[in-house]
Protein backbone atom coordinates (compact mmCIF):
# COMPACT_ATOMS: atom_id res chain seq x y z
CA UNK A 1 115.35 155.04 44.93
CA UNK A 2 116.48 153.24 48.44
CA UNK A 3 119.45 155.48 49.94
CA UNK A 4 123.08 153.58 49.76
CA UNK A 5 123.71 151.31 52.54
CA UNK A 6 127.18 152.16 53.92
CA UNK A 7 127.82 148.39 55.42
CA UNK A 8 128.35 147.85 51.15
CA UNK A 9 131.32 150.13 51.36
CA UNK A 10 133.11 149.14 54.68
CA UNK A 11 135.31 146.38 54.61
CA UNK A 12 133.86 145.67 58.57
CA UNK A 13 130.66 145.21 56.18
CA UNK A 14 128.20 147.08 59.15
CA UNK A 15 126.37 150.41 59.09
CA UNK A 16 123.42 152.10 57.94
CA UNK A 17 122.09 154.14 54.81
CA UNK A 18 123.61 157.27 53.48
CA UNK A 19 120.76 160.44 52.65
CA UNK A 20 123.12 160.68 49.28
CA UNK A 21 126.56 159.15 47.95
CA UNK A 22 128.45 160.83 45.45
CA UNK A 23 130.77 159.14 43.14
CA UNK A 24 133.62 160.64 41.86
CA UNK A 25 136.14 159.44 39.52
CA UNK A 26 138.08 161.90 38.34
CA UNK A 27 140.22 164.59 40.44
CA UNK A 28 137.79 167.69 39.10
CA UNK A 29 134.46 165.69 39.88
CA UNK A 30 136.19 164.67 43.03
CA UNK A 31 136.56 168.78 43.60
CA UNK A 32 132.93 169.56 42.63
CA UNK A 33 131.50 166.74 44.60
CA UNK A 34 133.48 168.16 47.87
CA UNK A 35 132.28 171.70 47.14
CA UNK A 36 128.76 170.40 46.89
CA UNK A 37 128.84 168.22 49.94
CA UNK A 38 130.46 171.03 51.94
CA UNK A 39 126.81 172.95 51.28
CA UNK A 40 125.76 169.53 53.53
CA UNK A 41 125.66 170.38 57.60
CA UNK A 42 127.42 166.58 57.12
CA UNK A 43 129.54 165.31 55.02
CA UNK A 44 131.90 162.06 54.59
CA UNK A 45 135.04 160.99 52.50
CA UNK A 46 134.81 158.02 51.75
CA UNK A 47 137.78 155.40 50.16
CA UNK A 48 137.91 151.86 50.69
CA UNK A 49 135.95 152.08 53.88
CA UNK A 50 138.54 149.76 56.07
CA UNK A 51 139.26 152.00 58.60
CA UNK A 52 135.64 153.10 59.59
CA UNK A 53 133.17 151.65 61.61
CA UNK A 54 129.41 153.31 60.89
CA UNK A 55 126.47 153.17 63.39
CA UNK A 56 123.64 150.97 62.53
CA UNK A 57 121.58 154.28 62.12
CA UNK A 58 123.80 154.87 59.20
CA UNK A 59 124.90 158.90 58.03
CA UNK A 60 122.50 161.64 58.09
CA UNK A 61 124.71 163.26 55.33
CA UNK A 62 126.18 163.27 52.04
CA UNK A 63 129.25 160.90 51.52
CA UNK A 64 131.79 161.29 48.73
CA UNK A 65 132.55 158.46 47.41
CA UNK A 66 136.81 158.27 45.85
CA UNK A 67 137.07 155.95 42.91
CA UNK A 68 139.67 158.31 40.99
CA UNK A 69 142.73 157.21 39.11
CA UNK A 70 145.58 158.07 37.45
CA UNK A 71 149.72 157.35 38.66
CA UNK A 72 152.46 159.07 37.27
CA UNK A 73 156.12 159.36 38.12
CA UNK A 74 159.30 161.25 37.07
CA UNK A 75 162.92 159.51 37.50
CA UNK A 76 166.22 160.98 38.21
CA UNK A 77 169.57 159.70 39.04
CA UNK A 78 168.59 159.21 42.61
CA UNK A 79 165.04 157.82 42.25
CA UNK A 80 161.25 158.53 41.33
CA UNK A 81 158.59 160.63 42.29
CA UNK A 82 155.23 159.23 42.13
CA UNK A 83 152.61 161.22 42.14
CA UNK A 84 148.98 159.03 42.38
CA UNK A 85 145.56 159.91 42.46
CA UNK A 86 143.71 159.34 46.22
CA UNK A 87 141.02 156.86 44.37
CA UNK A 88 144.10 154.33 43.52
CA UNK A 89 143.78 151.35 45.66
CA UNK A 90 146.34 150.88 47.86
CA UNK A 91 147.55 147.69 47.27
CA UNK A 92 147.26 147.40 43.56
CA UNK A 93 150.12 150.80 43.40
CA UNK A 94 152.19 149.13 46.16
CA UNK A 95 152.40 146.09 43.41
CA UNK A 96 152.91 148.63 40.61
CA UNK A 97 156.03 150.03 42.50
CA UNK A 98 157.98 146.67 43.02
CA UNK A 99 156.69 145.82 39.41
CA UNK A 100 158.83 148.58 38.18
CA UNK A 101 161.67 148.18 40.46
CA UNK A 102 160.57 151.29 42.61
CA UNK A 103 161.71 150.95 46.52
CA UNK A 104 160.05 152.12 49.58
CA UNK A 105 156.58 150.65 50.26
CA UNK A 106 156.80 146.96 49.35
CA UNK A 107 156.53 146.33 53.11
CA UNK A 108 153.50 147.65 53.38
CA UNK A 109 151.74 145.35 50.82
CA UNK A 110 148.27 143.88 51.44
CA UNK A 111 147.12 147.16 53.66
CA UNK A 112 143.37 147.60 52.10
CA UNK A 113 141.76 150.88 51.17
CA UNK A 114 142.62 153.62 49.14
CA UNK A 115 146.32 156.17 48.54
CA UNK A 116 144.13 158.97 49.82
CA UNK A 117 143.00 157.32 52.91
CA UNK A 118 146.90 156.22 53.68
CA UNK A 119 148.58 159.95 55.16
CA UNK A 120 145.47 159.78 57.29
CA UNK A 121 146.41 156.67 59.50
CA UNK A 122 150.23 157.13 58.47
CA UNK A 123 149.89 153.73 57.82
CA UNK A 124 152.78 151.62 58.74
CA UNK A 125 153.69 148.00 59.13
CA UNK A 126 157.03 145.70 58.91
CA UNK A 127 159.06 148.59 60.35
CA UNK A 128 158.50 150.86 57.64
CA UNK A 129 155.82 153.85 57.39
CA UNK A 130 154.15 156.11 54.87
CA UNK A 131 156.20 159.16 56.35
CA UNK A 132 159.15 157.65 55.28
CA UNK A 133 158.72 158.48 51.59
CA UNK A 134 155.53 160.54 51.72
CA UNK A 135 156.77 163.72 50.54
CA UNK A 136 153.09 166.25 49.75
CA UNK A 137 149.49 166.18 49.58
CA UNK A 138 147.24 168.03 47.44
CA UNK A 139 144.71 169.04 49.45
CA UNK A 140 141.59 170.75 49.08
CA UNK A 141 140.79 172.50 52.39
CA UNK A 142 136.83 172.68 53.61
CA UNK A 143 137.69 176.08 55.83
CA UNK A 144 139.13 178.07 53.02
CA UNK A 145 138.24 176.23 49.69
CA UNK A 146 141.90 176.51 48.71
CA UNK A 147 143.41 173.80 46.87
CA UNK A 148 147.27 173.53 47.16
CA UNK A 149 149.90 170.89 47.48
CA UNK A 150 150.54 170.67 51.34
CA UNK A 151 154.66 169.42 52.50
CA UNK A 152 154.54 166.16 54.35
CA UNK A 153 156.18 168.03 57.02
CA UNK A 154 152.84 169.92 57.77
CA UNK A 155 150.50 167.16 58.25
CA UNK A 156 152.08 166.16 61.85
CA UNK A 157 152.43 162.67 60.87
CA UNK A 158 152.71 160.37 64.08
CA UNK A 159 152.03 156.50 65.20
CA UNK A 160 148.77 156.30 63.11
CA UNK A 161 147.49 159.88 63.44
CA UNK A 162 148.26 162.93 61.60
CA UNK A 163 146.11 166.87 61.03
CA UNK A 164 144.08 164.91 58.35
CA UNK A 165 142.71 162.71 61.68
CA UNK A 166 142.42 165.67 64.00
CA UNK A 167 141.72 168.78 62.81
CA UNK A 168 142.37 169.81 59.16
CA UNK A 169 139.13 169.28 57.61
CA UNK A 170 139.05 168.84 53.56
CA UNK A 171 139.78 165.88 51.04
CA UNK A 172 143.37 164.38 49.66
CA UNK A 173 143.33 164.67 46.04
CA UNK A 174 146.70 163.34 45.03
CA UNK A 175 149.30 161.91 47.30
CA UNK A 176 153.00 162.23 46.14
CA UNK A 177 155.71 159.51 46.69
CA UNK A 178 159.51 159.33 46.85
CA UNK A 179 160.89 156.28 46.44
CA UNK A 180 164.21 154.65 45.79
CA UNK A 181 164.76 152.51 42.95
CA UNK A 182 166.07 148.75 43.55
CA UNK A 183 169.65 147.55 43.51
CA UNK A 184 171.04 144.26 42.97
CA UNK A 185 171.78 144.01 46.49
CA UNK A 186 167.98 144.49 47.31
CA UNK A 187 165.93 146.63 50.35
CA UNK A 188 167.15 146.25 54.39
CA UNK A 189 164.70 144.30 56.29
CA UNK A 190 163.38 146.71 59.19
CA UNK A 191 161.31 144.18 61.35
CA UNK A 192 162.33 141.18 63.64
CA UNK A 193 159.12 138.77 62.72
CA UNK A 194 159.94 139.39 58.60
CA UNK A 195 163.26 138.71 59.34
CA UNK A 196 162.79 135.61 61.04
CA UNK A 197 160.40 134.55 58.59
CA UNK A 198 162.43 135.60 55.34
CA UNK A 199 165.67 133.69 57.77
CA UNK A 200 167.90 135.96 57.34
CA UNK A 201 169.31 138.93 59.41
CA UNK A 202 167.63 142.46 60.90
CA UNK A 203 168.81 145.01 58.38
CA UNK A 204 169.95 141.99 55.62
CA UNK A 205 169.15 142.86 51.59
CA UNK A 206 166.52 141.20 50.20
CA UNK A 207 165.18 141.56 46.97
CA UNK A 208 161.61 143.99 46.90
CA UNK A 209 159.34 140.95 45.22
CA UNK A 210 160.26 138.78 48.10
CA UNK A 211 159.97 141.01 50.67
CA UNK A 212 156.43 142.06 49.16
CA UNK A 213 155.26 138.28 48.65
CA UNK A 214 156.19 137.35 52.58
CA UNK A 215 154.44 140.20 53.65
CA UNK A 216 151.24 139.48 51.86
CA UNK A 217 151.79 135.70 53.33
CA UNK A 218 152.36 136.45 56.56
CA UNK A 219 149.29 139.38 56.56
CA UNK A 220 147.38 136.23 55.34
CA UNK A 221 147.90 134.37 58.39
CA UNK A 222 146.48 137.36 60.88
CA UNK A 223 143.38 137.26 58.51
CA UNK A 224 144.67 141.25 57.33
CA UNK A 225 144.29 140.41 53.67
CA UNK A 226 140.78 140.87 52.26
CA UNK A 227 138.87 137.28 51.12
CA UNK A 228 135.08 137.52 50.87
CA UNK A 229 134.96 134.29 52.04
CA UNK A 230 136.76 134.74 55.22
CA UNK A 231 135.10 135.93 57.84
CA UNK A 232 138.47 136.71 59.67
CA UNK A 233 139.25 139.32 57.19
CA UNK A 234 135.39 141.01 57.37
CA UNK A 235 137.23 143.63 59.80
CA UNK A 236 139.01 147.07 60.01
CA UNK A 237 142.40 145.34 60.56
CA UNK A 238 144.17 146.31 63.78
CA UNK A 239 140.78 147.23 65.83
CA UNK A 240 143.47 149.15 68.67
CA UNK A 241 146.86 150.93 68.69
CA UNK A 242 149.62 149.77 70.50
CA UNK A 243 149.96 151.73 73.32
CA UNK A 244 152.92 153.91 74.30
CA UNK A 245 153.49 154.57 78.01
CA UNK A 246 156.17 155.70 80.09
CA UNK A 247 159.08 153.85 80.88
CA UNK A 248 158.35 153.87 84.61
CA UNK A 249 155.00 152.49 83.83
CA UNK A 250 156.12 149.90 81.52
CA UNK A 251 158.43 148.21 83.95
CA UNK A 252 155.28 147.61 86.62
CA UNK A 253 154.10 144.77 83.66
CA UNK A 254 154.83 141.37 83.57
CA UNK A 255 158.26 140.81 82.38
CA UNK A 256 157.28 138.92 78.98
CA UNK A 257 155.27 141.57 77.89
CA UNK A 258 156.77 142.95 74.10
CA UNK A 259 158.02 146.79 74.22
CA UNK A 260 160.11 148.59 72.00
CA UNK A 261 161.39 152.44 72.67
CA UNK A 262 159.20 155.07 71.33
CA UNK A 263 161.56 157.95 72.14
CA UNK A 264 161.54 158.92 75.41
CA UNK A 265 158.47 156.64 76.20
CA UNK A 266 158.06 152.39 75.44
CA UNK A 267 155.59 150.63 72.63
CA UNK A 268 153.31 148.15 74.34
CA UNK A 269 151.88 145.35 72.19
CA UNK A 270 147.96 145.79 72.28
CA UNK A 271 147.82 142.35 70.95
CA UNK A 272 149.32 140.55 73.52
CA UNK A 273 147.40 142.55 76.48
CA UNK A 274 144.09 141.53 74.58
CA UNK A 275 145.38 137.89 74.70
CA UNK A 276 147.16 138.23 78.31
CA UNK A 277 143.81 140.01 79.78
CA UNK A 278 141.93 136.70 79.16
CA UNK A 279 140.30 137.48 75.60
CA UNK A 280 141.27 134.91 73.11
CA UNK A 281 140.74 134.38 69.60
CA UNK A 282 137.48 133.76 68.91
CA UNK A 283 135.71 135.23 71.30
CA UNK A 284 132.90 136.60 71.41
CA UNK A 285 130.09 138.51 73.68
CA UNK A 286 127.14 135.77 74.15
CA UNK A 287 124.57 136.50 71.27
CA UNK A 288 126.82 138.33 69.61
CA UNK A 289 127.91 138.22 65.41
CA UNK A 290 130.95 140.43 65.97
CA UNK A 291 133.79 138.38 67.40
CA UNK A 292 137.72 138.47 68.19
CA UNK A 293 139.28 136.67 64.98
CA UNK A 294 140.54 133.30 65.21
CA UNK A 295 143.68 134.42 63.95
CA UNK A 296 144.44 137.42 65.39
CA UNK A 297 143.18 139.00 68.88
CA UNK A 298 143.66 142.15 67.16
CA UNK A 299 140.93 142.33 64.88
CA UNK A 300 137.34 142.28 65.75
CA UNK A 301 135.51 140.44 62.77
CA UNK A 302 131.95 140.49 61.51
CA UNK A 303 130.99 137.13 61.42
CA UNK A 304 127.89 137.67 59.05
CA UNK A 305 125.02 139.35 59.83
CA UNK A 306 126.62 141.54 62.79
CA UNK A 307 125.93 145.18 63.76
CA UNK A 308 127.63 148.36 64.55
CA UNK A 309 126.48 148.34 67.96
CA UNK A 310 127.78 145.15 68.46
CA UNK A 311 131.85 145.34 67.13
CA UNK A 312 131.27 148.35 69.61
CA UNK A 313 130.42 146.09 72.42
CA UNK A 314 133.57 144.03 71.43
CA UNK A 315 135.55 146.92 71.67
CA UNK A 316 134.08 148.14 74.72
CA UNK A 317 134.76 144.88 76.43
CA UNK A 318 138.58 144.21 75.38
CA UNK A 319 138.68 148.01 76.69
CA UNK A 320 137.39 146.92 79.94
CA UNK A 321 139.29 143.97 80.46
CA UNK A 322 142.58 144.83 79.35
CA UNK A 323 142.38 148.27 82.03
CA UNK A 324 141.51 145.96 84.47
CA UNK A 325 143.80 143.36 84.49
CA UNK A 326 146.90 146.22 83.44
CA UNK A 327 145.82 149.52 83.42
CA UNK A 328 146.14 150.53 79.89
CA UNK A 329 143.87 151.84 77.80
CA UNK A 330 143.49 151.18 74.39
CA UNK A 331 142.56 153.74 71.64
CA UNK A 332 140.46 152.12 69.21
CA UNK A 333 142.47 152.81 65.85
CA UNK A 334 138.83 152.88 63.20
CA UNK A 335 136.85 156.33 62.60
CA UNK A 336 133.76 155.95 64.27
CA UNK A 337 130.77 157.15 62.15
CA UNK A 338 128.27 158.08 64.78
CA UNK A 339 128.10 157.40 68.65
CA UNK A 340 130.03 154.08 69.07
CA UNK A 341 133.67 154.17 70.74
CA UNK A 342 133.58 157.50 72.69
């Protein structure tokens, strides 16, 4: 039997065999198939694979593959827990939440990949992140074998980044939710560009359905919704953070460039450096499959047929060019599976 190629299971569609996948899909197999890869000198969790970006050489290892399921909530007077299992894709329980009039997440509609995968990243977008109604984990912990429900308030959850990123090693089993439930009056908008395009006021009530289907529209147009027959959207969405520098260092940059306050520090927009350094949409290094997309600089595409080392390349060159031309360095946002972004 050939061992599973990994570029199937990416959304970046790139990378090499596995020495043995695991499937589980249920939280129990999910537990046994952790225990047994743990026995494994490597070992990989695998979800929707659209944050990862796997060497060519593929994973000399065991990867876990998450297809579990199961969502289930509990209402009171002041809202709903929601307690889902990490295999639930992400999008599909986003839609399940404005389907039943839950509030919370319907700005982050269209992210790809899996619940489990989302405390990871903190995923965020549209002003609103997963800390802001991510409540517990359950957690099953590779150092002590322990499985136990872990407060939100432990996992150090940040701009993208949490202890699931750096340092706690293990696998989400079940993420928990709080969310509001909807109102007549509808859910404040939290971000200038939805506003504009919704045309109505920062912080105006609009109604959960809306705000979900402008999101998914507007996600459409950067290429960050998932079409097998767009090449834009063969990518791990946002390829770089925006960085956060200090103020003094912010005011040495051109005048036009976007900020917003990150508490003491200032939010740079990665996408306009990228653009601003010279690298444009579409770009890409001569010979080259992997490419900038023609709708967003942010994401580096596959344009069929590329390699690891290549989106690597790509990254290495924006890298280059946007510390050249500003002096900011960007921190590639993807997990790299082997040697390809240090």
């Amino acid at each position: 039997m050939s061992e599973p190629v990994l570029a199937d299971l990416t959304t970046l569609r790139v990378g090499g065999p596995a020495t043995r996948l695991l499937t589980a899909t249920t939280t129990d197999e999910l537990v046994d198939h952790a225990v047994s890869a743990w026995d494994d000198d490597a070992w990989l969790v695998l979800g929707g694979g659209s944050n990862l970006l796997v060497a060519d050489d593929g994973f000399d290892g065991t990867v876990v593959l998450v297809r579990t399921t199961g969502i289930h909530h509990t209402a009171d007077a002041d809202g709903v827990t929601v307690r889902v299992a990490a295999g639930e894709p992400w999008d599909a329980f986003v839609a399940s939440t404005v389907e039943h009039g839950w509030t919370g997440l319907e700005a982050l509609s269209g992210i790809p990949g899996t619940v489990g995968a989302a405390p990871v990243q903190n995923i965020g977008a549209y002003g609103v992140e997963l800390s802001d109604v991510l409540t517990r984990i359950e957690f099953l912990d590779a150092s002590t074998g322990e499985r136990a429900w872990v407060p939100a308030a432990e996992l150090a959850l940040g701009y993208r980044t949490s202890t699931l990123k750096h340092g706690r090693r293990g696998v989400v089993l079940t993420v928990e939710f709080r969310l509001g439930t909807a109102s007549a009056d509808g859910v404040p908008v939290r971000y200038a560009q939805l506003a504009g395009s919704l045309g109505v006021e920062l912080g105006a009530l609009v109604a959960p359905s809306t705000v979900r289907s402008e999101v998914l529209r507007l996600r459409g147009t950067k290429g960050m919704v998932l079409d097998a027959d767009d090449h834009d959207t063969w990518s791990a969405g946002s390829f770089f953070t925006n960085p956060i520098v200090s103020a003094a260092f912010a005011e040495t940059l051109p005048a036009d460039a976007p900020r917003w306050p990150a508490g003491d520090e200032v939010k740079l927009s990665a996408a306009w450096l990228i653009e601003h350094a010279g690298v444009h949409r579409g770009y890409a290094v001569p010979g080259s499959r992997a490419a900038i997309s023609s709708k967003h600089t942010l994401a580096l595409t596959n344009r069929g047929g590329a390699t690891a080392a290549q989106v690597a390349e790509l990254a290495r060159y924006v890298q280059v060019t946007v510390l050249n031309r500003f002096g900011v360095s960007l921190v590639p946002e993807p997990v790299a599976v082997g040697d390809l972004l240090a």
